[in-house]
C-alpha atoms as a PDB file:
ATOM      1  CA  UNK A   1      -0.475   6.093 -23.271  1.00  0.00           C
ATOM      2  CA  UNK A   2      -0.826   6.847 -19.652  1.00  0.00           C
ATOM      3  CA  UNK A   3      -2.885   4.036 -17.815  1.00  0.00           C
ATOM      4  CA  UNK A   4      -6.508   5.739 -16.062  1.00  0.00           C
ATOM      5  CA  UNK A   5      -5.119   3.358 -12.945  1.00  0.00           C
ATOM      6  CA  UNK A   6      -1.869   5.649 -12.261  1.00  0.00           C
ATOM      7  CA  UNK A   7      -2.133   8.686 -10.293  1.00  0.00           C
ATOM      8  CA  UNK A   8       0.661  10.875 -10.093  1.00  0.00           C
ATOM      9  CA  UNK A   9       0.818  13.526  -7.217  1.00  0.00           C
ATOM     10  CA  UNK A  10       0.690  17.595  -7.642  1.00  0.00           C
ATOM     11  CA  UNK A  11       2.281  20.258  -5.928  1.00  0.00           C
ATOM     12  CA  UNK A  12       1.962  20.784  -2.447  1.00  0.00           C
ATOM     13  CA  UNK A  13       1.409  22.153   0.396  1.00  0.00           C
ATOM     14  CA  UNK A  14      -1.970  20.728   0.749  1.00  0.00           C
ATOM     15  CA  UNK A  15      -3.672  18.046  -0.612  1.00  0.00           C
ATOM     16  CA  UNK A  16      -1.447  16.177  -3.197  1.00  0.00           C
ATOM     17  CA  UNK A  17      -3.003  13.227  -3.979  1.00  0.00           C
ATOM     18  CA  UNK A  18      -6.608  11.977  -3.947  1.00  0.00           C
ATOM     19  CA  UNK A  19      -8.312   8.840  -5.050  1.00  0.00           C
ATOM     20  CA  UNK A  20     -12.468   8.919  -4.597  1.00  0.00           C
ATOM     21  CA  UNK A  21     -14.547   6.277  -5.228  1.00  0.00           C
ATOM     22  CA  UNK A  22     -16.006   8.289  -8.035  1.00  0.00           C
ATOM     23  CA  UNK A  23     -12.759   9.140  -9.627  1.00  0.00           C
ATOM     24  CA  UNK A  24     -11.607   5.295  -9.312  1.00  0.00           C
ATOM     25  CA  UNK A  25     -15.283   4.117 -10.228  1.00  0.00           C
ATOM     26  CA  UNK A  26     -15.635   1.335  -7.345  1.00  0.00           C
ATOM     27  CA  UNK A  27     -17.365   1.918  -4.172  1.00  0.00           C
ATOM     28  CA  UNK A  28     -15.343   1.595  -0.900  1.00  0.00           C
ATOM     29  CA  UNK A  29     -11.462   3.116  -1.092  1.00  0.00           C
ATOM     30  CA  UNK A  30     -10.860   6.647  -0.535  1.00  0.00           C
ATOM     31  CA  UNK A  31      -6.863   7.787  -0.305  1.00  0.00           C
ATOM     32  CA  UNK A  32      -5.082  10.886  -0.445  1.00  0.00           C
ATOM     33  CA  UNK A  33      -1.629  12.212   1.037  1.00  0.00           C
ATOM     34  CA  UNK A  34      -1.524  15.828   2.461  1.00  0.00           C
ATOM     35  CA  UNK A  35       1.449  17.538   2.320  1.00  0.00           C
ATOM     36  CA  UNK A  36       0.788  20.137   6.234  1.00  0.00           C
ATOM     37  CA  UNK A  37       3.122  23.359   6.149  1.00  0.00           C
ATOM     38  CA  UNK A  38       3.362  25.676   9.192  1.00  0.00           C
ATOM     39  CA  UNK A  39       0.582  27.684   8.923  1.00  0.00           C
ATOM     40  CA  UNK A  40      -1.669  25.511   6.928  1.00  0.00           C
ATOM     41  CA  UNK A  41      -3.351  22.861   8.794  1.00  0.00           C
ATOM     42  CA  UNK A  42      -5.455  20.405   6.922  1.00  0.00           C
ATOM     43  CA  UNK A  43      -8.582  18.842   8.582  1.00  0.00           C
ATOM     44  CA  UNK A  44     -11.594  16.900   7.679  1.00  0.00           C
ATOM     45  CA  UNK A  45     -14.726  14.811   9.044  1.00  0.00           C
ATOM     46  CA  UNK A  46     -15.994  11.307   7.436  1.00  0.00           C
ATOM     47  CA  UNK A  47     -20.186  11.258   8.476  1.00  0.00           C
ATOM     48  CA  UNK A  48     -19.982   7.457   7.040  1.00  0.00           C
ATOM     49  CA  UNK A  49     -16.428   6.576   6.881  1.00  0.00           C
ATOM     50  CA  UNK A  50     -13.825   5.390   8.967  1.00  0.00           C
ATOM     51  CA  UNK A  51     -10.543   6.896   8.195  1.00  0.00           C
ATOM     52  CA  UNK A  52      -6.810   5.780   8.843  1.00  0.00           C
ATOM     53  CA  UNK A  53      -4.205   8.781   9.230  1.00  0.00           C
ATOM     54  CA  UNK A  54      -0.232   7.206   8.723  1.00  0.00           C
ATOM     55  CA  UNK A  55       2.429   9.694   8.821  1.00  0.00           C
ATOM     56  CA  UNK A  56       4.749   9.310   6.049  1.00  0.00           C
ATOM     57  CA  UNK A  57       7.657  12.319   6.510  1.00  0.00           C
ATOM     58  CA  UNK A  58       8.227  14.841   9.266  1.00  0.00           C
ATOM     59  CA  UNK A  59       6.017  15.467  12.653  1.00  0.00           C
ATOM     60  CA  UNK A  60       2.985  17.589  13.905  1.00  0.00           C
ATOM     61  CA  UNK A  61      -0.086  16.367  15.365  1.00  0.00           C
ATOM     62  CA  UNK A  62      -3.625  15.163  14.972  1.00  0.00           C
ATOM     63  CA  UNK A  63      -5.764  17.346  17.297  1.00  0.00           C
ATOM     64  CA  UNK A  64      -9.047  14.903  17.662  1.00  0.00           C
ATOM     65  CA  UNK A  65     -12.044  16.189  18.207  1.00  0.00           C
ATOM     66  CA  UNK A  66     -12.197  18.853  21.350  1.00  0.00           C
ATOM     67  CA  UNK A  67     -10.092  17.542  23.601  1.00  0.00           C
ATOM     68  CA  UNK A  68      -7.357  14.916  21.821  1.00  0.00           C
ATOM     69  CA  UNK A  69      -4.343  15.192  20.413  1.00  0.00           C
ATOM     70  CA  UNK A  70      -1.949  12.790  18.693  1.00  0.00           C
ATOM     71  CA  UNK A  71       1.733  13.696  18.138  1.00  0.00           C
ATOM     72  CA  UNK A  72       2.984  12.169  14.623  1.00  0.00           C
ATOM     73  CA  UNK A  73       6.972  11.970  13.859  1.00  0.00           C
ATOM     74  CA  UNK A  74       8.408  10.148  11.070  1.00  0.00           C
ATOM     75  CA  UNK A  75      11.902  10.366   9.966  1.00  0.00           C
ATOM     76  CA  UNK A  76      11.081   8.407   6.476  1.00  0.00           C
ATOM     77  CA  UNK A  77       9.147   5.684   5.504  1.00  0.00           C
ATOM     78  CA  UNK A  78      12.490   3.746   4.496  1.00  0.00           C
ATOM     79  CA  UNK A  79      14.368   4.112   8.294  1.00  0.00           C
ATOM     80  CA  UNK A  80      11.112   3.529  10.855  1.00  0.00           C
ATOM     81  CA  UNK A  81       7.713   2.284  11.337  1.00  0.00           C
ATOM     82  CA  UNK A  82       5.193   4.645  12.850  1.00  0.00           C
ATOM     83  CA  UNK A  83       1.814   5.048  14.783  1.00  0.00           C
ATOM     84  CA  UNK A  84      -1.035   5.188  12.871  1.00  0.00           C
ATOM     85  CA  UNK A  85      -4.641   7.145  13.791  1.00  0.00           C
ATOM     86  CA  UNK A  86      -7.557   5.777  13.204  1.00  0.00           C
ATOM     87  CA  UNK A  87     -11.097   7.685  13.536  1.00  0.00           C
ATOM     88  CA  UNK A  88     -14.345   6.395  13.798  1.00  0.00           C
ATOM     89  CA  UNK A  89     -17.070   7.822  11.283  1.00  0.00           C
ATOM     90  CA  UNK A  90     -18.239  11.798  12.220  1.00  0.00           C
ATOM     91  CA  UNK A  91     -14.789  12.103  14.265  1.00  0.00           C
ATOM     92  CA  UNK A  92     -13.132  15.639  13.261  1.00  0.00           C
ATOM     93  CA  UNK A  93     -10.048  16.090  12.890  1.00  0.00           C
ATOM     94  CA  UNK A  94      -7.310  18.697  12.008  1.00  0.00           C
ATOM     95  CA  UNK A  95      -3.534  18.184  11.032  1.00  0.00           C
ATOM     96  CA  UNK A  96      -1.145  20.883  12.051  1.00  0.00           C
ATOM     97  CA  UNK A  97       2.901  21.141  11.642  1.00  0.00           C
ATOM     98  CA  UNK A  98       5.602  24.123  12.612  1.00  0.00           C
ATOM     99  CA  UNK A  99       8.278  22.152  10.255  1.00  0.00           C
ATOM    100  CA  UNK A 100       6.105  20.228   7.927  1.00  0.00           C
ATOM    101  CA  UNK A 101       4.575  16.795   7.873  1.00  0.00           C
ATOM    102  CA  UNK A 102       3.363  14.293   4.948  1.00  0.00           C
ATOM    103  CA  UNK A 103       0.314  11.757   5.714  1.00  0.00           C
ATOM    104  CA  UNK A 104      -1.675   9.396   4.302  1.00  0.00           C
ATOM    105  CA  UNK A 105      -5.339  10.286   4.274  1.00  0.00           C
ATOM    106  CA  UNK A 106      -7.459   6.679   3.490  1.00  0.00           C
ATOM    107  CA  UNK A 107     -11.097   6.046   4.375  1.00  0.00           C
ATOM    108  CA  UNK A 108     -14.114   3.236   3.662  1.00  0.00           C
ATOM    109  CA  UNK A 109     -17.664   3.233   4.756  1.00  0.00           C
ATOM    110  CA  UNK A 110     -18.169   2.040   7.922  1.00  0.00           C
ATOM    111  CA  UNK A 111     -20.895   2.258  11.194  1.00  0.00           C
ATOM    112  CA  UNK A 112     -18.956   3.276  14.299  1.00  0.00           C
ATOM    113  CA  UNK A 113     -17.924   0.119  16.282  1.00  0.00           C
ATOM    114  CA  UNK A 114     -14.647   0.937  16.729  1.00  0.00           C
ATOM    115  CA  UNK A 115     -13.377   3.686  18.738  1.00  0.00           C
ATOM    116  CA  UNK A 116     -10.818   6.598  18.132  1.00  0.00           C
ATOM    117  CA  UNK A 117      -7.381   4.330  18.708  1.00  0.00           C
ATOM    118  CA  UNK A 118      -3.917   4.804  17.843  1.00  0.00           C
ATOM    119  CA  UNK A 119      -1.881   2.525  16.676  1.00  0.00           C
ATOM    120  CA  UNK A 120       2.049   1.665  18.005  1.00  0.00           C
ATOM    121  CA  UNK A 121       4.154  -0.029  15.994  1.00  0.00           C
ATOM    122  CA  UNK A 122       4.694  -2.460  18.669  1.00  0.00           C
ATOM    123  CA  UNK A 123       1.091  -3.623  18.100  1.00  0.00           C
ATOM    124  CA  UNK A 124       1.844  -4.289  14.308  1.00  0.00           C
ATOM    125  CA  UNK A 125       2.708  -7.384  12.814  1.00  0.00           C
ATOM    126  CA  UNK A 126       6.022  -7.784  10.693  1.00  0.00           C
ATOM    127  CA  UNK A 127       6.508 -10.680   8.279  1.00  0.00           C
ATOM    128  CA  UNK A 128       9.398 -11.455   5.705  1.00  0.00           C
ATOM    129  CA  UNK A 129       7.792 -13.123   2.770  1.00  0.00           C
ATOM    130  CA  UNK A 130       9.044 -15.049  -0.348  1.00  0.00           C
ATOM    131  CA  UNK A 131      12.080 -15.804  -1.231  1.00  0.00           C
ATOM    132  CA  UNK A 132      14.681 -15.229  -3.735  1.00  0.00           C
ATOM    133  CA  UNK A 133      14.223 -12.480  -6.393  1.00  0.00           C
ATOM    134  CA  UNK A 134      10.719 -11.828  -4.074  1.00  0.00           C
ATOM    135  CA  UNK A 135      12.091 -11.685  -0.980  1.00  0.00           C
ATOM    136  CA  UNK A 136      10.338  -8.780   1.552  1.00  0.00           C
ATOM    137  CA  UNK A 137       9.241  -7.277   4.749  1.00  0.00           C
ATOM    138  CA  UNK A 138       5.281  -6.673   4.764  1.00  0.00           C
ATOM    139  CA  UNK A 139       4.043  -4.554   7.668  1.00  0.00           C
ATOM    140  CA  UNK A 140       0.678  -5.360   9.496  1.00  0.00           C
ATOM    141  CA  UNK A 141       0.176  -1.848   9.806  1.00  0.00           C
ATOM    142  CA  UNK A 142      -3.706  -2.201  10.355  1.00  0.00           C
ATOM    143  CA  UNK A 143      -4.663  -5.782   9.456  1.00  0.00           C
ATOM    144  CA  UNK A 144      -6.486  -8.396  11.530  1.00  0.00           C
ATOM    145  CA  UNK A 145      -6.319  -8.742  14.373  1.00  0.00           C
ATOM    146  CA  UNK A 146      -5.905  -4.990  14.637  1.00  0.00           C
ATOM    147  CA  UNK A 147     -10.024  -3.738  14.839  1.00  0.00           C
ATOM    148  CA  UNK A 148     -11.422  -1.656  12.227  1.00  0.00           C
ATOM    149  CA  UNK A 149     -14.723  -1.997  10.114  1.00  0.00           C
ATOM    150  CA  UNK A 150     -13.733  -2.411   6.317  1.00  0.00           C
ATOM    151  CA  UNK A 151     -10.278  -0.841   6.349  1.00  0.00           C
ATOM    152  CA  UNK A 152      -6.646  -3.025   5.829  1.00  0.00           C
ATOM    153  CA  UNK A 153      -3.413  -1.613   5.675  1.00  0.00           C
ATOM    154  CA  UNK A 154       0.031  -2.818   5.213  1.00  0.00           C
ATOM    155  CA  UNK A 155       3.267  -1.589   4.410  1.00  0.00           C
ATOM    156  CA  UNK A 156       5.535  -3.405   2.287  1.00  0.00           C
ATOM    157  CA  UNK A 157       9.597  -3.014   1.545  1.00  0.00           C
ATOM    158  CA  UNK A 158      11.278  -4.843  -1.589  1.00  0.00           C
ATOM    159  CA  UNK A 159      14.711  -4.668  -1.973  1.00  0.00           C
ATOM    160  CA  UNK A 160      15.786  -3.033  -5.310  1.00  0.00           C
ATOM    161  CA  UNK A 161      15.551  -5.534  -8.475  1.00  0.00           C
ATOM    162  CA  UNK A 162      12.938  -7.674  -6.347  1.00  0.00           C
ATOM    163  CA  UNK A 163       9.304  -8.411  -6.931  1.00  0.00           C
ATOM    164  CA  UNK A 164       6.319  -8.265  -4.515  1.00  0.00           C
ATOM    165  CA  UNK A 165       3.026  -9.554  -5.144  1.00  0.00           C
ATOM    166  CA  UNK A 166       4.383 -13.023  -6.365  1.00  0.00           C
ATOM    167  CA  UNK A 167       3.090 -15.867  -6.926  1.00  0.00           C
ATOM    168  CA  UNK A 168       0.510 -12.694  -8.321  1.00  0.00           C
ATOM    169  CA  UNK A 169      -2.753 -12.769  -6.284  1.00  0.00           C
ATOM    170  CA  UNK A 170      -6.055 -11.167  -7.011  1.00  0.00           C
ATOM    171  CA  UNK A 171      -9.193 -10.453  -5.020  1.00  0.00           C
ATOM    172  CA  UNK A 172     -11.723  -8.552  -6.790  1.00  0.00           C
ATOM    173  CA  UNK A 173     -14.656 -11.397  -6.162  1.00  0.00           C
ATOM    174  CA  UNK A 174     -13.122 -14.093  -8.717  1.00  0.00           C
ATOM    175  CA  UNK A 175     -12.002 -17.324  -8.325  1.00  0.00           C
ATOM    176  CA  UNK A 176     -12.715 -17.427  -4.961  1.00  0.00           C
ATOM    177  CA  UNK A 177     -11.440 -14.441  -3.415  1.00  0.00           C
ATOM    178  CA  UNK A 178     -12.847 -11.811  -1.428  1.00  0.00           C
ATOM    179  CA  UNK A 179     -13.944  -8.468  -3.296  1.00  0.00           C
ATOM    180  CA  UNK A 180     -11.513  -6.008  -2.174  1.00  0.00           C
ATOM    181  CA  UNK A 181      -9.985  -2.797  -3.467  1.00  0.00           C
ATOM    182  CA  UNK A 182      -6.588  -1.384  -3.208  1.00  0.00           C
ATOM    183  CA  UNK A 183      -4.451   1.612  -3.498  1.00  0.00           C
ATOM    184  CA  UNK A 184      -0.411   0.974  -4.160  1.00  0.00           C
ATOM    185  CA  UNK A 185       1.269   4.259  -2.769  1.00  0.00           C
ATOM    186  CA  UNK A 186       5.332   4.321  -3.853  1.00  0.00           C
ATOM    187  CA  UNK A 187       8.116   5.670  -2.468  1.00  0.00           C
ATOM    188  CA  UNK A 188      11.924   5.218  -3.908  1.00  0.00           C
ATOM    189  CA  UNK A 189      14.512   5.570  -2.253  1.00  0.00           C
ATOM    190  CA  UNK A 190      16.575   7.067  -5.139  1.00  0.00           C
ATOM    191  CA  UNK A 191      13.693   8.876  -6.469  1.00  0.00           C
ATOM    192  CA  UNK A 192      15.513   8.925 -10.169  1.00  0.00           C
ATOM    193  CA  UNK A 193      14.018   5.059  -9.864  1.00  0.00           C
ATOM    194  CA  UNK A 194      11.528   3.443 -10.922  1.00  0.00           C
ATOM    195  CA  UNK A 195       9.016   0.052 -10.794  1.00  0.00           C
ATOM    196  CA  UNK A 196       6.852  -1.799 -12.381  1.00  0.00           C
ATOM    197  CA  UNK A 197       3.557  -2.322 -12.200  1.00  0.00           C
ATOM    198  CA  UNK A 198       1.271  -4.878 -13.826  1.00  0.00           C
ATOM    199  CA  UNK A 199      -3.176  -5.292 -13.377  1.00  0.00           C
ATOM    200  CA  UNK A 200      -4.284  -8.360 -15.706  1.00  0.00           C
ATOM    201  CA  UNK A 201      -6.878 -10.942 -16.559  1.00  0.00           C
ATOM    202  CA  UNK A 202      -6.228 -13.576 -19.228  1.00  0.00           C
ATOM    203  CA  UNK A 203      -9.498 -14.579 -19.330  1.00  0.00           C
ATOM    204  CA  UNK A 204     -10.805 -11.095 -20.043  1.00  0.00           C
ATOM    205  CA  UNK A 205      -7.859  -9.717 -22.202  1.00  0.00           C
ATOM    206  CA  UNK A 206      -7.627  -7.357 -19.437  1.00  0.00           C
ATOM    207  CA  UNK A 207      -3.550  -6.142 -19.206  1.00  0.00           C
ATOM    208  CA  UNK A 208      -2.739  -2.967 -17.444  1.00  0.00           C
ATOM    209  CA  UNK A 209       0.857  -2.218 -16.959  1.00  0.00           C
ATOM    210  CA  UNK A 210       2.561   0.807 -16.172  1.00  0.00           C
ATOM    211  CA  UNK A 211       5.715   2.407 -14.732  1.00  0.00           C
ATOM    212  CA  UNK A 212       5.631   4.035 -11.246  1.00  0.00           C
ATOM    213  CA  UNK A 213       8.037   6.906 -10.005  1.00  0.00           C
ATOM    214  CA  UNK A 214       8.119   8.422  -6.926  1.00  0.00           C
ATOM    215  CA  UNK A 215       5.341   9.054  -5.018  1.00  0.00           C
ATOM    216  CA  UNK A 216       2.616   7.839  -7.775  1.00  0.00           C
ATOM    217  CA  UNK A 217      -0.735   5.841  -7.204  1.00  0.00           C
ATOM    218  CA  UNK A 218      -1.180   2.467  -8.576  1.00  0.00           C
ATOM    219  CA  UNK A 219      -5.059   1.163  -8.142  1.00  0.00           C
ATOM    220  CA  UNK A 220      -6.013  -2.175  -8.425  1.00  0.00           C
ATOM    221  CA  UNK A 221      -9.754  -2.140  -9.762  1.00  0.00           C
ATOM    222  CA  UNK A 222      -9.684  -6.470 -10.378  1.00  0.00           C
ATOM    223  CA  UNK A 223      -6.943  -8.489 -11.427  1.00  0.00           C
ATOM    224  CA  UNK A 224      -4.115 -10.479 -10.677  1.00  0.00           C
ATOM    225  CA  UNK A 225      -1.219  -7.972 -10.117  1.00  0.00           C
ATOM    226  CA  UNK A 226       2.569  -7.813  -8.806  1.00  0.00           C
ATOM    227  CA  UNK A 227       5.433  -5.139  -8.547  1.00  0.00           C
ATOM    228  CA  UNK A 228       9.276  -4.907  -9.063  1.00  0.00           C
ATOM    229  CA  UNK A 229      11.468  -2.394  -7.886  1.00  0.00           C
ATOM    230  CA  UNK A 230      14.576  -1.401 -10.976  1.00  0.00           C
ATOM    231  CA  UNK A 231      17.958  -2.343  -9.735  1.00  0.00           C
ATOM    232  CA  UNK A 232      18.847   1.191  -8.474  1.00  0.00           C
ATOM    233  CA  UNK A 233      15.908   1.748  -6.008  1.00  0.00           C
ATOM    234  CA  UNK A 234      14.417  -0.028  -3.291  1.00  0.00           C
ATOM    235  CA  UNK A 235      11.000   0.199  -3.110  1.00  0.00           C
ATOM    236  CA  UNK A 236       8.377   0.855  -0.627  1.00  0.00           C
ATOM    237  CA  UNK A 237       4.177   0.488  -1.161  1.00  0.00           C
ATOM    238  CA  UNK A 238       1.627   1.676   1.326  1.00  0.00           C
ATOM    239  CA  UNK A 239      -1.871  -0.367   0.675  1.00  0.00           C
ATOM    240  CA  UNK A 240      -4.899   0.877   1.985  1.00  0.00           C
ATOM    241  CA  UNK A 241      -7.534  -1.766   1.381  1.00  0.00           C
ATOM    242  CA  UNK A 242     -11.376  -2.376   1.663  1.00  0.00           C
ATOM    243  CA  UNK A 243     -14.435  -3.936   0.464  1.00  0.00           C
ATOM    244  CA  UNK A 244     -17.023  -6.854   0.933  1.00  0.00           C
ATOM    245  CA  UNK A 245     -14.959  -8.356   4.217  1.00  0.00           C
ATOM    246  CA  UNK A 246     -15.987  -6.667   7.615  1.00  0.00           C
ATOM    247  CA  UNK A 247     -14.411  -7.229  11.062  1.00  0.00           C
ATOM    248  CA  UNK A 248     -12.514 -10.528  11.558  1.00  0.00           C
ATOM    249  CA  UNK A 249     -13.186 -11.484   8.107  1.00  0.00           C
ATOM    250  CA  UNK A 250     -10.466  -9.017   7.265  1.00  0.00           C
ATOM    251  CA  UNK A 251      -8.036 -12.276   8.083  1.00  0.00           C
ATOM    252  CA  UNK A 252      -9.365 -13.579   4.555  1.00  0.00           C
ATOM    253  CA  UNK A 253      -6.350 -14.050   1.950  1.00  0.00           C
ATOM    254  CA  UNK A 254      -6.544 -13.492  -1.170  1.00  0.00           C
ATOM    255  CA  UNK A 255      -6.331 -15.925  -4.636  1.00  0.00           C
ATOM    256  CA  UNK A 256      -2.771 -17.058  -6.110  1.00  0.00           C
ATOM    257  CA  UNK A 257      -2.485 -17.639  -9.769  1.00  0.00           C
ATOM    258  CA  UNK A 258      -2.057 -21.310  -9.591  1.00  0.00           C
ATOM    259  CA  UNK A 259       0.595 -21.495 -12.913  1.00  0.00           C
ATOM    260  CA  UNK A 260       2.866 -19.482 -10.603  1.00  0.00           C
ATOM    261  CA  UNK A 261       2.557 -20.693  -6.816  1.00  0.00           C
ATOM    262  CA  UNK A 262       5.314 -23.861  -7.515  1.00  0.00           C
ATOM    263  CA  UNK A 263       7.540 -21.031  -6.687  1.00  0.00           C
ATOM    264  CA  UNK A 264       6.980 -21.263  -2.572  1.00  0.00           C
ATOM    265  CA  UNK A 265       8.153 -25.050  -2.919  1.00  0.00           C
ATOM    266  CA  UNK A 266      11.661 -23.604  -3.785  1.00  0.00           C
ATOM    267  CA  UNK A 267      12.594 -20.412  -4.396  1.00  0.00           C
ATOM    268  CA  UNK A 268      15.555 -21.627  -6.160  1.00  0.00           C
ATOM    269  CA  UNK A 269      14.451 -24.046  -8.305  1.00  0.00           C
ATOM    270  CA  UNK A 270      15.383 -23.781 -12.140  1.00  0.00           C
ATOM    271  CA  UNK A 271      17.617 -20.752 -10.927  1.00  0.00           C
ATOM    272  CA  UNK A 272      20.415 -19.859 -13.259  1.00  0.00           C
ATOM    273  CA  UNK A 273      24.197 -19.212 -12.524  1.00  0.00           C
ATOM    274  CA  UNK A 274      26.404 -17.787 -15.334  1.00  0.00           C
ATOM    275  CA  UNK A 275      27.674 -17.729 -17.525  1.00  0.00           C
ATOM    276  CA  UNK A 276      25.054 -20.475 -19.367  1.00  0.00           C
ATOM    277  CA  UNK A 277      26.148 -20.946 -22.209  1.00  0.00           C
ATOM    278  CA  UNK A 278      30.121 -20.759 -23.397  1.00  0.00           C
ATOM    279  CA  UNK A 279      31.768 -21.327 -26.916  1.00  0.00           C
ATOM    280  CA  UNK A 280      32.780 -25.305 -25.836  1.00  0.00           C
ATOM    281  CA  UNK A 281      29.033 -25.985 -24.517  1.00  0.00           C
ATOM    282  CA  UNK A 282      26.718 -25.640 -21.446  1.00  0.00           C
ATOM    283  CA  UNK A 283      28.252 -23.570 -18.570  1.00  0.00           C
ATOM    284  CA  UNK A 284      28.087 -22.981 -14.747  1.00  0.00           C
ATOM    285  CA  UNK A 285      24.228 -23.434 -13.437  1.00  0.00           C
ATOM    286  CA  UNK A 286      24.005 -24.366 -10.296  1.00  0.00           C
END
């Protein structure tokens, strides 16, 4: 059985993926990637929305109302960072490419106090979290103290056989975290790959786990929830991100499940070596 929280993409050119607010049944997140051939430009207009544009494969440009225009280039989302657009709401804009350009498409309601800006990867923040078997590089790609209204974005790469999202975290309004919601976009880097996903509640018998390939959606509609990448792929997730925390309250982190977070004191603690166990008794564990 297919979980209603995966989204796999179509066919492009075009659009190839979309998430609503009505198709996701929460209130704030809108995503989609557009996949721009010569020929075909894709463009759009948010009346109450602000709206992030991140390039995620090839280059053309972001023509900005009348006069502006934004040249986008990105090799792949596994060799560089890139600049991101972001619109204020009732900015047009149109996407064009001669050779062909993927983007990310993600929006949230907002009022206008932020102007049309792009973002330089210079400007974003780069952190290397974890440790051991959850050991990665998150991207500040638009997170405080980069300005926008509701949105938060962040790009995160986990070596293959790693986890992200641990100790798991939640923010959906309980235990005291902020209400937020969240799109997981994937990319492998062997696209035969795959990962895990996993959305759960104890306390609700809420468990929603499911396999990602490729270029799939994960939401996050409340939970506690964490990836892993398979052995043979490393793994990269674009979040978009937005809800009840405006402005600098962006900053807010979220919850950690509490039975997990002894992890951070030592990422090696309790860790095996092999072999364990051998015919005359315990073995190596270091």
């Amino acid at each position: 059985m297919t979980s209603s929280s995966l989204i796999r993409p179509t066919e492009g050119p075009g659009r190839i993926l979309h998430v609503t607010p009505e198709s996701a049944g929460w209130d704030h997140v809108e995503f989609g990637v557009v996949d721009v051939a010569a020929g075909a430009p894709w463009s759009g207009v948010q009346a109450d929305r602000e709206t992030a544009i991140v390039p995620l494969a090839g280059r053309g440009r972001v023509h900005i109302g009348e006069e502006m225009v934004v040249e986008l280039s990105r090799d792949s989302v596994f060799t560089e960072m890139a600049r991101i657009v972001y619109l204020p709401p009732g900015t047009p804009y149109r996407i064009e490419s001669e050779s062909g350009l993927q983007a990310s498409v993600g929006s949230a309601p907002a009022e206008g106090r932020y102007p049309v800006r792009v973002f330089d990867p210079s400007e974003m923040r780069i952190e290397i979290r974890g440790g051991g078997q959850a050991y990665r590089q998150v991207v500040h790609s638009l997170s405080h103290p980069l300005p926008a209204e509701r949105l938060i974005l962040y790009e995160v790469y986990v070596p293959r056989g790693t986890w992200s999202g641990w100790p798991p975290h939640c923010h959906d309004g309980r235990d005291g975290s902020p209400y937020l919601e969240e799109v997981y976009y994937f990319r492998l880097d062997r696209p035969e790959g795959y990962a895990m996903h996993r959305n759960w509640r104890d306390d609700e018998s809420y468990d929603d786990a499911m396999v990602v390939t490729d270029g799939d959606v994960a939401l996050v509609p409340k939970g506690y929830h964490t990836s892993v990448a398979c052995p043979g792929s490393n793994m990269y997730f674009l979040n978009y991100l937005a809800g009840e925390l405006l402005h600098d309250e962006r900053r807010t982190p979220p919850c950690f499940m509490a039975e997990h977070t002894w992890i951070e004191a030592d990422w090696k603690a309790g860790e095996w070596g092999l072999p364990v166990v051998t015919p005359d008794g315990p073995g190596v564990r270091e």
